[in-house]
C-alpha atoms as a PDB file:
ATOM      1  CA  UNK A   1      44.443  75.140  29.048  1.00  0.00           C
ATOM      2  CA  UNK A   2      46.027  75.431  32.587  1.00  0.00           C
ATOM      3  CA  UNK A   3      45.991  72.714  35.350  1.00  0.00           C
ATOM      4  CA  UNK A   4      46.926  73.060  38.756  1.00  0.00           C
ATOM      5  CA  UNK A   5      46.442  70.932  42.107  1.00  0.00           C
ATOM      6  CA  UNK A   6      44.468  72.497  45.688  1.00  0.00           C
ATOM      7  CA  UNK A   7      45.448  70.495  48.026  1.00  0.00           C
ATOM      8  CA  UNK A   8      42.939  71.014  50.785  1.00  0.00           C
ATOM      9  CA  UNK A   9      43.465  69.837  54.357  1.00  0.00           C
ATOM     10  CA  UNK A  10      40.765  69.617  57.251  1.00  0.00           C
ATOM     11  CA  UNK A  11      40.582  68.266  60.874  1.00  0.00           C
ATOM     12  CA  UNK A  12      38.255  65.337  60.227  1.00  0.00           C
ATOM     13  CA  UNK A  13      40.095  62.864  57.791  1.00  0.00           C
ATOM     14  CA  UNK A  14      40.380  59.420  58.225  1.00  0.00           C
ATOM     15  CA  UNK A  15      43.188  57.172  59.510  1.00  0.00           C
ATOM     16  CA  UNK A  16      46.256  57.794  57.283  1.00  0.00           C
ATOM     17  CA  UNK A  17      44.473  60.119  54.774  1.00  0.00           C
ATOM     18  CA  UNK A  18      46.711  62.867  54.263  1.00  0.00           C
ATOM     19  CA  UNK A  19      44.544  65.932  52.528  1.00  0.00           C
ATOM     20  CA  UNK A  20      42.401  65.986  49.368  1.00  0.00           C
ATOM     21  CA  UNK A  21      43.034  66.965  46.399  1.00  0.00           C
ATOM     22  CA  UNK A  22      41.373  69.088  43.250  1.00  0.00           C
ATOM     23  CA  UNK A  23      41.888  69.860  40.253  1.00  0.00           C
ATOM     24  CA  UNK A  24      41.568  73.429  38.388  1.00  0.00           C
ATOM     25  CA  UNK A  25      41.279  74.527  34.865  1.00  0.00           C
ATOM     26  CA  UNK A  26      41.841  77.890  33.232  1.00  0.00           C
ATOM     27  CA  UNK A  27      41.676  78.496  30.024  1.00  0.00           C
ATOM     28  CA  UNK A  28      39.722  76.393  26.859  1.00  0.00           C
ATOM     29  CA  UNK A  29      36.632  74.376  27.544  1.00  0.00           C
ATOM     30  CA  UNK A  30      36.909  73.485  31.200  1.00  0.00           C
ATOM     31  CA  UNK A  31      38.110  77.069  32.114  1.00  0.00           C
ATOM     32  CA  UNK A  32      36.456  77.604  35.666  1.00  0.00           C
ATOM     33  CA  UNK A  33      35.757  74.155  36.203  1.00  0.00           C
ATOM     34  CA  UNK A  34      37.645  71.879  38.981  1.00  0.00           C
ATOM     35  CA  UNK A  35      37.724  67.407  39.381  1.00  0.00           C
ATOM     36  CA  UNK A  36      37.173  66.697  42.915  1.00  0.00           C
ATOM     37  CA  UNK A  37      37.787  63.591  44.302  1.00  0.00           C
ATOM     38  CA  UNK A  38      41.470  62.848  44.701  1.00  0.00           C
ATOM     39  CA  UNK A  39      43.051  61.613  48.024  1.00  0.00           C
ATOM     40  CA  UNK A  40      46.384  61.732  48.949  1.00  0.00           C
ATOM     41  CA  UNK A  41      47.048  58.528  51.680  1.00  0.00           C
ATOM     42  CA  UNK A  42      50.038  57.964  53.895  1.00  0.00           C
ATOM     43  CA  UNK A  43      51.128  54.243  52.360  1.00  0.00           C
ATOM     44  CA  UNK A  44      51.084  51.339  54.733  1.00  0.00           C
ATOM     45  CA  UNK A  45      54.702  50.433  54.898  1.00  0.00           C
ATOM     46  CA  UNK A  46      55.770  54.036  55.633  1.00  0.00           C
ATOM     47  CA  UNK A  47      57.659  54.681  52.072  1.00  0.00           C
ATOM     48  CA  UNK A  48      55.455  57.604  50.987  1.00  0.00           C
ATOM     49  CA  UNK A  49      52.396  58.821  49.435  1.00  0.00           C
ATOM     50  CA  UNK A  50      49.604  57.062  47.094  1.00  0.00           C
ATOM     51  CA  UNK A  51      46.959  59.458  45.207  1.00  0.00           C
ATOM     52  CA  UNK A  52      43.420  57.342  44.846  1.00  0.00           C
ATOM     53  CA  UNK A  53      41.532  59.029  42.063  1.00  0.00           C
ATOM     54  CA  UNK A  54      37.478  59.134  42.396  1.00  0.00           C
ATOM     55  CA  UNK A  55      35.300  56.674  42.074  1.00  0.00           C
ATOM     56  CA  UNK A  56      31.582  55.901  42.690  1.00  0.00           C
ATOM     57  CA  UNK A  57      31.161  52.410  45.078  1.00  0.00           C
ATOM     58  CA  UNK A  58      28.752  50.073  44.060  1.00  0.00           C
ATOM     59  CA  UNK A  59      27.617  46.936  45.286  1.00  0.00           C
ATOM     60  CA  UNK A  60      27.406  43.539  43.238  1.00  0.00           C
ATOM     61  CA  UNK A  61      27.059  39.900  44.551  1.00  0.00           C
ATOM     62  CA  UNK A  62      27.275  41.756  48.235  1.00  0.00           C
ATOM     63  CA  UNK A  63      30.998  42.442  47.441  1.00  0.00           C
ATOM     64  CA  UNK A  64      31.725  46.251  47.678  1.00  0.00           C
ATOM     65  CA  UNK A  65      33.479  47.799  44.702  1.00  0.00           C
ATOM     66  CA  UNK A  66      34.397  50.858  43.339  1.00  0.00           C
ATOM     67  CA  UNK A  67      34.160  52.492  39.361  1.00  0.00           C
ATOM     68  CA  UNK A  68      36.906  54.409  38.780  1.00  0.00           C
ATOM     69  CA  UNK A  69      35.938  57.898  37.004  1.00  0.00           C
ATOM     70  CA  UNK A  70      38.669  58.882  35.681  1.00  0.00           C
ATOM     71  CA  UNK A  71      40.257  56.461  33.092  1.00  0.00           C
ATOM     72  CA  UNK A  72      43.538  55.642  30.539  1.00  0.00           C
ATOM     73  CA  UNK A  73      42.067  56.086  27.078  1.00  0.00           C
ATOM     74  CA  UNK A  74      45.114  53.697  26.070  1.00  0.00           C
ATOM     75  CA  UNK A  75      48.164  54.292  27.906  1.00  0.00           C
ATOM     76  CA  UNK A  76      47.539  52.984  31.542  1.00  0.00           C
ATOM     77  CA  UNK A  77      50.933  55.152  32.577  1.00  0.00           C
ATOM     78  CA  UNK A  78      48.769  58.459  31.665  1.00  0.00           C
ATOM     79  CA  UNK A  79      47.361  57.829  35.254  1.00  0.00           C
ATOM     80  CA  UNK A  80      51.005  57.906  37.109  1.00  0.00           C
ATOM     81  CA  UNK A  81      51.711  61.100  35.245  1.00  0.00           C
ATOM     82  CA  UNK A  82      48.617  62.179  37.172  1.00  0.00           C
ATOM     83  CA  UNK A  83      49.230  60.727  39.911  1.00  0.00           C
ATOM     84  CA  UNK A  84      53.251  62.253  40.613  1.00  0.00           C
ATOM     85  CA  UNK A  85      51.751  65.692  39.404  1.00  0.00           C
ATOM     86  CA  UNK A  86      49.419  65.889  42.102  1.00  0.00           C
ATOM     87  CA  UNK A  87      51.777  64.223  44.903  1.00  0.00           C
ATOM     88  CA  UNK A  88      54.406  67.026  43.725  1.00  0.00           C
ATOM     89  CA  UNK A  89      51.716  69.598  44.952  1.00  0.00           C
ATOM     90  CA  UNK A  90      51.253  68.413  47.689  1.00  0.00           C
ATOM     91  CA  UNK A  91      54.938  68.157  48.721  1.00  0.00           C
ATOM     92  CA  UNK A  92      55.024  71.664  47.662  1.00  0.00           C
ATOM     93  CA  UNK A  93      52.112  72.400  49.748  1.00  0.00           C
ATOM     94  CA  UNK A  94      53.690  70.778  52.740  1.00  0.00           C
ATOM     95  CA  UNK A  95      57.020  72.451  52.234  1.00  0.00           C
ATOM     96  CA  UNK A  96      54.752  76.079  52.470  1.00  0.00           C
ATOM     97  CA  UNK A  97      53.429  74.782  55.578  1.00  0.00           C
ATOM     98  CA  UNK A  98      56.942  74.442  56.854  1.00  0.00           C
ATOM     99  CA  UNK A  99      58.318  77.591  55.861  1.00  0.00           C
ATOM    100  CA  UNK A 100      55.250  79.498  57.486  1.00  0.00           C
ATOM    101  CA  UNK A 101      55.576  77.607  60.841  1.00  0.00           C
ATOM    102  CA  UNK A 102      59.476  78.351  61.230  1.00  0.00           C
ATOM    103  CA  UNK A 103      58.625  81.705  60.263  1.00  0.00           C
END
């Protein structure tokens, strides 16, 4: 099985959201399938990029909070490998962008 990152950029994002993000499968049992739901945020203090992963809100107590979907089975660093795989796409994806405006 393949995975690769679509970054996908429109005109009406939110206040330091930087694009979305998906993820597509080829081959074995999620061949033709893609995860929707990432985000890709400019970071507050101006050092980079954060990935949030999706998640369904819910409201308890009157306190807004959010289920994360996608979850470590054990190893909690299984989400960071994630996480830089689909911020390295979208440098990638920004460094096309580049190239075809200089062009």
């Amino acid at each position: 099985m393949n995975i690769f990152v679509k970054i996908v950029r429109n005109g009406h994002m939110a206040p330091g959201k930087l694009a979305d993000a998906e993820l597509h499968f080829t081959g074995g049992e999620l061949d033709g399938l893609r995860l929707i739901g990432f985000s890709i945020w400019a970071r507050k203090d101006g050092t980079g990029q954060n990935v949030t992963f999706p998640a369904r809100q819910f409201t308890t107590n009157g306190q807004r909070r959010s289920f994360l979907l996608l979850r470590a089975i054990s190893d909690p660093a299984s989400q960071d490998r994630l996480r830089d795989f689909i911020l390295q796409a979208y440098r990638a994806h920004d460094q096309q962008l580049e190239k075809a405006a200089s062009a």
